[in-house]
N, C-alpha and C. Protein backbone atom coordinates (compact mmCIF):
# COMPACT_ATOMS: atom_id res chain seq x y z
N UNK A 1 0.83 -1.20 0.00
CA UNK A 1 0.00 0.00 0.00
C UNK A 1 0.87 1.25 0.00
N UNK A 2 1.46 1.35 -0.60
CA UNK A 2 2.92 2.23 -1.12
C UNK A 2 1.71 3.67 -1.11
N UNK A 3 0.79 3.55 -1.66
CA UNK A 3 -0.02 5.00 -1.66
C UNK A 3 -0.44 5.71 -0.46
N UNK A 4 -0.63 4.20 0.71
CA UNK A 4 -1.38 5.05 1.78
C UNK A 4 0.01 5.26 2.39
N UNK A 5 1.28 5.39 2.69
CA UNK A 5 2.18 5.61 2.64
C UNK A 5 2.61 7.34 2.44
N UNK A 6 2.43 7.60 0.99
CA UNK A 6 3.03 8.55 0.39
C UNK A 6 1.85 9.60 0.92
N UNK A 7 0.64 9.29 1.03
CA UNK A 7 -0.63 10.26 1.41
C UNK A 7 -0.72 10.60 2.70
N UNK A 8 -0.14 9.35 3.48
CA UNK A 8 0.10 10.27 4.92
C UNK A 8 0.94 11.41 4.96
N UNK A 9 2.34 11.04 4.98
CA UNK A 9 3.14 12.05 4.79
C UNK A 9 3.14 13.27 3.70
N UNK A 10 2.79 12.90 2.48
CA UNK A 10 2.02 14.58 1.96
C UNK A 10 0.68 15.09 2.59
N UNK A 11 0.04 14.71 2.80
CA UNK A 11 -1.07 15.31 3.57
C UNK A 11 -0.35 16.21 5.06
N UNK A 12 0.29 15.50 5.44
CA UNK A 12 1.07 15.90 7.10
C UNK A 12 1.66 16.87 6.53
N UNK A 13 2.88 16.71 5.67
CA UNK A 13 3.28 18.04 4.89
C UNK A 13 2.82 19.06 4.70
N UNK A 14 1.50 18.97 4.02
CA UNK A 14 1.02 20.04 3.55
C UNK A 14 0.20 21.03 4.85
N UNK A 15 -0.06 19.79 5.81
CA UNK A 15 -0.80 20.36 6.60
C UNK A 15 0.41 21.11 7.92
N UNK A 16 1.69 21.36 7.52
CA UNK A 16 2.98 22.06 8.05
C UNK A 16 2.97 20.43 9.38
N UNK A 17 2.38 19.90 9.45
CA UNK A 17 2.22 18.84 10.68
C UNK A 17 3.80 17.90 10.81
N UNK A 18 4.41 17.79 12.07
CA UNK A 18 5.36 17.31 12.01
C UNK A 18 4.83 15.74 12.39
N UNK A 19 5.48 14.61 12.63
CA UNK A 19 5.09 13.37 13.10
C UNK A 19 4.84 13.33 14.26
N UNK A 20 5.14 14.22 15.20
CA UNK A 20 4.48 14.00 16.46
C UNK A 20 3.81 14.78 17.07
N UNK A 21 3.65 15.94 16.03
CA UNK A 21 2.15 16.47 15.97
C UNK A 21 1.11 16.33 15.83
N UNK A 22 0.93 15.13 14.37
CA UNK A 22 0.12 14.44 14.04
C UNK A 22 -0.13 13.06 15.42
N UNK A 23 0.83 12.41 15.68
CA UNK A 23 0.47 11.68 16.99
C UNK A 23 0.21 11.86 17.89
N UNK A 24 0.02 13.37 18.23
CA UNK A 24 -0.58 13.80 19.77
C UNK A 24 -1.56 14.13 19.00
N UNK A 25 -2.03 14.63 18.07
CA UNK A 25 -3.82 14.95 17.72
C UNK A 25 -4.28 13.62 17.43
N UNK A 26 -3.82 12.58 17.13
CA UNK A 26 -4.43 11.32 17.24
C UNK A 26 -4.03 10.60 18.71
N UNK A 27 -3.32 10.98 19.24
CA UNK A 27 -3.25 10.18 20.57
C UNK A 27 -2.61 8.98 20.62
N UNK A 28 -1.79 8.40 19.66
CA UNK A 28 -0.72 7.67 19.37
C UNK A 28 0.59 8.26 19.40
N UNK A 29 2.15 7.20 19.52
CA UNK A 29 3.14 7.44 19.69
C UNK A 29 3.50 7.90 18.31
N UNK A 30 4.57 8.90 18.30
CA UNK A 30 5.17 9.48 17.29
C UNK A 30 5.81 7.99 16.23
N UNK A 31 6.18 7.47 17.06
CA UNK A 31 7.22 6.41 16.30
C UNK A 31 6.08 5.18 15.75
N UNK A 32 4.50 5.31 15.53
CA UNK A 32 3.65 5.17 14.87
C UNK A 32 3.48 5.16 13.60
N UNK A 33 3.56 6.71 13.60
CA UNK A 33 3.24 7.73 12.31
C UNK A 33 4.88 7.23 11.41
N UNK A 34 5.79 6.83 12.09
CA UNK A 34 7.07 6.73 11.75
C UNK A 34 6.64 6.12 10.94
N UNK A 35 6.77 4.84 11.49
CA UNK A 35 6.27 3.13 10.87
C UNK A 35 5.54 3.30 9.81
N UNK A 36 4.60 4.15 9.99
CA UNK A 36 3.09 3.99 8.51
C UNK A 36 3.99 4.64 7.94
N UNK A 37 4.37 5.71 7.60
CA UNK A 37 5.14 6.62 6.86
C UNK A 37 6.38 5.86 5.64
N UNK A 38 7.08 4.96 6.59
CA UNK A 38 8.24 4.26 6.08
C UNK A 38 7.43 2.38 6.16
N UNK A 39 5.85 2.47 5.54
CA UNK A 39 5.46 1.24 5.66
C UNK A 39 6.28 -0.06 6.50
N UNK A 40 6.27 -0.34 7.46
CA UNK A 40 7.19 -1.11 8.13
C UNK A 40 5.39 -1.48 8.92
N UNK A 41 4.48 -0.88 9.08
CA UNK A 41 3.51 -1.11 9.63
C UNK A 41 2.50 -0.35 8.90
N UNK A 42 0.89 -1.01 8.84
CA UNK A 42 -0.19 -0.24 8.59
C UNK A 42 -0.90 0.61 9.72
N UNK A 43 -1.65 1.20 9.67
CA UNK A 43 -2.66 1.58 10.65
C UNK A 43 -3.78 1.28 10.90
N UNK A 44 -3.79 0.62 12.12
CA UNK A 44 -5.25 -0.02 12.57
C UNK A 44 -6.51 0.51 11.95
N UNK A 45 -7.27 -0.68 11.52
CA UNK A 45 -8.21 -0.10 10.94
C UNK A 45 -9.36 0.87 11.54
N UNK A 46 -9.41 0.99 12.78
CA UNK A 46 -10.14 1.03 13.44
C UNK A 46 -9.84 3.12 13.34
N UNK A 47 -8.09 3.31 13.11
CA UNK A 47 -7.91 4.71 13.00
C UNK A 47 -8.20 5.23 12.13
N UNK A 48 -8.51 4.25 10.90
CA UNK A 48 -8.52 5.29 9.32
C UNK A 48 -9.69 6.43 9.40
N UNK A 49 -10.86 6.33 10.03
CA UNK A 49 -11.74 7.66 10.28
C UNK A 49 -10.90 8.38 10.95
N UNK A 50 -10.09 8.58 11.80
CA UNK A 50 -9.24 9.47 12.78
C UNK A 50 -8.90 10.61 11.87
N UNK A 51 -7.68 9.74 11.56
CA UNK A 51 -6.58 9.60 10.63
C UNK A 51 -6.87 10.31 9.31
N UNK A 52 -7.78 10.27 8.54
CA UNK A 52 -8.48 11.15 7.77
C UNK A 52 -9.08 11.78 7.89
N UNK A 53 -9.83 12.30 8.68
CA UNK A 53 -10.70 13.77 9.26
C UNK A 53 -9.15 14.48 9.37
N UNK A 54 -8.24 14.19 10.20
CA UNK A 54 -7.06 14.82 10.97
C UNK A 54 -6.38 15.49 9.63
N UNK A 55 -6.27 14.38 8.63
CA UNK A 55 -5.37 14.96 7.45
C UNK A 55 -6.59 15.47 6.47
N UNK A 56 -7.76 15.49 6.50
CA UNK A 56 -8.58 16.06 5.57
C UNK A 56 -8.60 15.52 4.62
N UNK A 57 -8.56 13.99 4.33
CA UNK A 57 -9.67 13.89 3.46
C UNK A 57 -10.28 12.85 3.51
N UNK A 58 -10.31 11.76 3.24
CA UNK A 58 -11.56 10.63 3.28
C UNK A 58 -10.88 9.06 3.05
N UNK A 59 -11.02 7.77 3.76
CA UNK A 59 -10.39 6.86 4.12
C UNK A 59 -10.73 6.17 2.68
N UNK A 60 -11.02 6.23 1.65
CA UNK A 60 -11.33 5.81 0.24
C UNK A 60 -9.98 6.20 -0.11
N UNK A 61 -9.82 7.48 0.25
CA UNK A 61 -8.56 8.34 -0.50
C UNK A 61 -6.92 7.69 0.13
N UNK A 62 -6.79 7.59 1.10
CA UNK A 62 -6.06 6.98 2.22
C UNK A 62 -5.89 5.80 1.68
N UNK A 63 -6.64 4.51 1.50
CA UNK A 63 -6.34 3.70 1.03
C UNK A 63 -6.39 3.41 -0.11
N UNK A 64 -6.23 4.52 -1.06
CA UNK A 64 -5.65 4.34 -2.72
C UNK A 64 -7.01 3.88 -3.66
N UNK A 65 -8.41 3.90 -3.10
CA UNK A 65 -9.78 4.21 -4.42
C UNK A 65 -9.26 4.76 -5.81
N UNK A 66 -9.60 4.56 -6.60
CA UNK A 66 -9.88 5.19 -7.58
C UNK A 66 -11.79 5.81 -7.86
N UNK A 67 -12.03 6.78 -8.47
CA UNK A 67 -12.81 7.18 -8.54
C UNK A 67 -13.74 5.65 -9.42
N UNK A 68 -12.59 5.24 -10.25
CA UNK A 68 -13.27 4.05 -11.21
C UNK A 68 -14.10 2.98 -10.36
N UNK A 69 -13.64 2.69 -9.30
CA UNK A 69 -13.79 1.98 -8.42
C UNK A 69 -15.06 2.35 -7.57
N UNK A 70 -15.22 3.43 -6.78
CA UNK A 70 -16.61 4.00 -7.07
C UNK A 70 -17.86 4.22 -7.90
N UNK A 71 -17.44 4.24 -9.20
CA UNK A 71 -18.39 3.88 -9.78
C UNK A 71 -18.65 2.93 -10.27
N UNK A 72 -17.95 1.77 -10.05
CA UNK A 72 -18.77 0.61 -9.94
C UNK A 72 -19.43 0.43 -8.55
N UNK A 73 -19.06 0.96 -7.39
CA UNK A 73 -20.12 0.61 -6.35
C UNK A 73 -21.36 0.86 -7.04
N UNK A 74 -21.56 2.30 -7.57
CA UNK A 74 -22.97 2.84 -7.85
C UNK A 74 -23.32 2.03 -8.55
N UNK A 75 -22.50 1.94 -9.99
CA UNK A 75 -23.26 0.88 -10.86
C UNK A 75 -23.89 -0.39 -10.15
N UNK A 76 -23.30 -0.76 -9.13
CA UNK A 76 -23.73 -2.39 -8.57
C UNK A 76 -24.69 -1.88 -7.86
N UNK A 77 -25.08 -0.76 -7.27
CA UNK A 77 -26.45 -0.53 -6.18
C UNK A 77 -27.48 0.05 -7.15
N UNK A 78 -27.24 0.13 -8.47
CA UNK A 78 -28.23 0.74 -9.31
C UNK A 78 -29.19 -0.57 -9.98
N UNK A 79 -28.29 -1.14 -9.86
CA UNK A 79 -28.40 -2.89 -10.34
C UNK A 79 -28.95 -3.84 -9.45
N UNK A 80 -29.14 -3.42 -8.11
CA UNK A 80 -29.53 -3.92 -7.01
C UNK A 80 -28.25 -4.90 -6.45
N UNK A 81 -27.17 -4.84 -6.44
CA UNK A 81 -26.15 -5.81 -5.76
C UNK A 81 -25.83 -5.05 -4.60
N UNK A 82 -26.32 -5.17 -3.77
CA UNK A 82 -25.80 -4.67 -2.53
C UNK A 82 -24.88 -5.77 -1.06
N UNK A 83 -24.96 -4.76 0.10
CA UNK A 83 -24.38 -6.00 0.88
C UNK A 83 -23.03 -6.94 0.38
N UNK A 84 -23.09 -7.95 1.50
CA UNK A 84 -22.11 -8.77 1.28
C UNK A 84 -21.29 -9.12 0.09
N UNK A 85 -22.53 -9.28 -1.39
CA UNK A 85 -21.79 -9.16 -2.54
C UNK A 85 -21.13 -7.84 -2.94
N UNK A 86 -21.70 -7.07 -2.74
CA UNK A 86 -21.56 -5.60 -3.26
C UNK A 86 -19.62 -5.70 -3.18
N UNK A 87 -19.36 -5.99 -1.72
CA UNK A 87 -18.52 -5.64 -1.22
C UNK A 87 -17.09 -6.73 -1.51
N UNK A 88 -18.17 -7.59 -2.26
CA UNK A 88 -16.65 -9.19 -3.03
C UNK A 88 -16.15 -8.49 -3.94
N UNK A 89 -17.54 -8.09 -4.55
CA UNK A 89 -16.99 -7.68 -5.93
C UNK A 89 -16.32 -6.47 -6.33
N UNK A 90 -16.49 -5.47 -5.11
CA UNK A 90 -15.66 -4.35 -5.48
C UNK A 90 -14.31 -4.48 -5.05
N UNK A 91 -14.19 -5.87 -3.76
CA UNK A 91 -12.53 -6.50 -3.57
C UNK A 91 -12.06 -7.00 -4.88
N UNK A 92 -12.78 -7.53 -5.33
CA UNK A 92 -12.39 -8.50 -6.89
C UNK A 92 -11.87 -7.09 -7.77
N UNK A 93 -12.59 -6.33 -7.49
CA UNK A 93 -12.17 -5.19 -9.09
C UNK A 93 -10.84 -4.58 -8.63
N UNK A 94 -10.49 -4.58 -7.57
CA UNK A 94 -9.76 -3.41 -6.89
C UNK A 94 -8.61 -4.49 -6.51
């Protein structure tokens, strides 16, 4: 996930945020943000809402969506595939 990688740290960038700036507004250790940064570790899933409000923008974006990829969600809920499948098949495309 080389993208969610490069999007932390430009986002932190841009937002002048140093790494342990960003880990005291999330309430994690600096040497965290290290790890995700230099992928050696992901971030709990449980932070990606945090974690994206904090850097501004949206956990789709964070973990590397394409817009293409979105619109096949729609296409599949326009189609009626929702739920459990909804969610194979947009692993399968992606």
């Amino acid at each position: 996930m080389k993208k969610m990688r490069e999007m932390i740290s430009k986002r932190r960038k841009e937002l002048g945020l140093t790494q342990r700036q960003l880990a005291n507004l999330l309430g994690i250790s600096f040497q965290a943000v290290s790890k995700w940064e230099n992928e050696r570790v992901y971030p709990d899933v449980v932070m990606l809402p945090k974690l994206a409000a904090v850097l501004g923008t949206t956990v789709d974006a964070l973990l590397g969506y394409s817009g293409k990829a979105r619109g096949m969600t729609e296409n599949m809920r326009r189609r009626g595939i929702t739920g459990d499948l909804s969610r194979i098949l947009s692993a399968m495309i992606l």
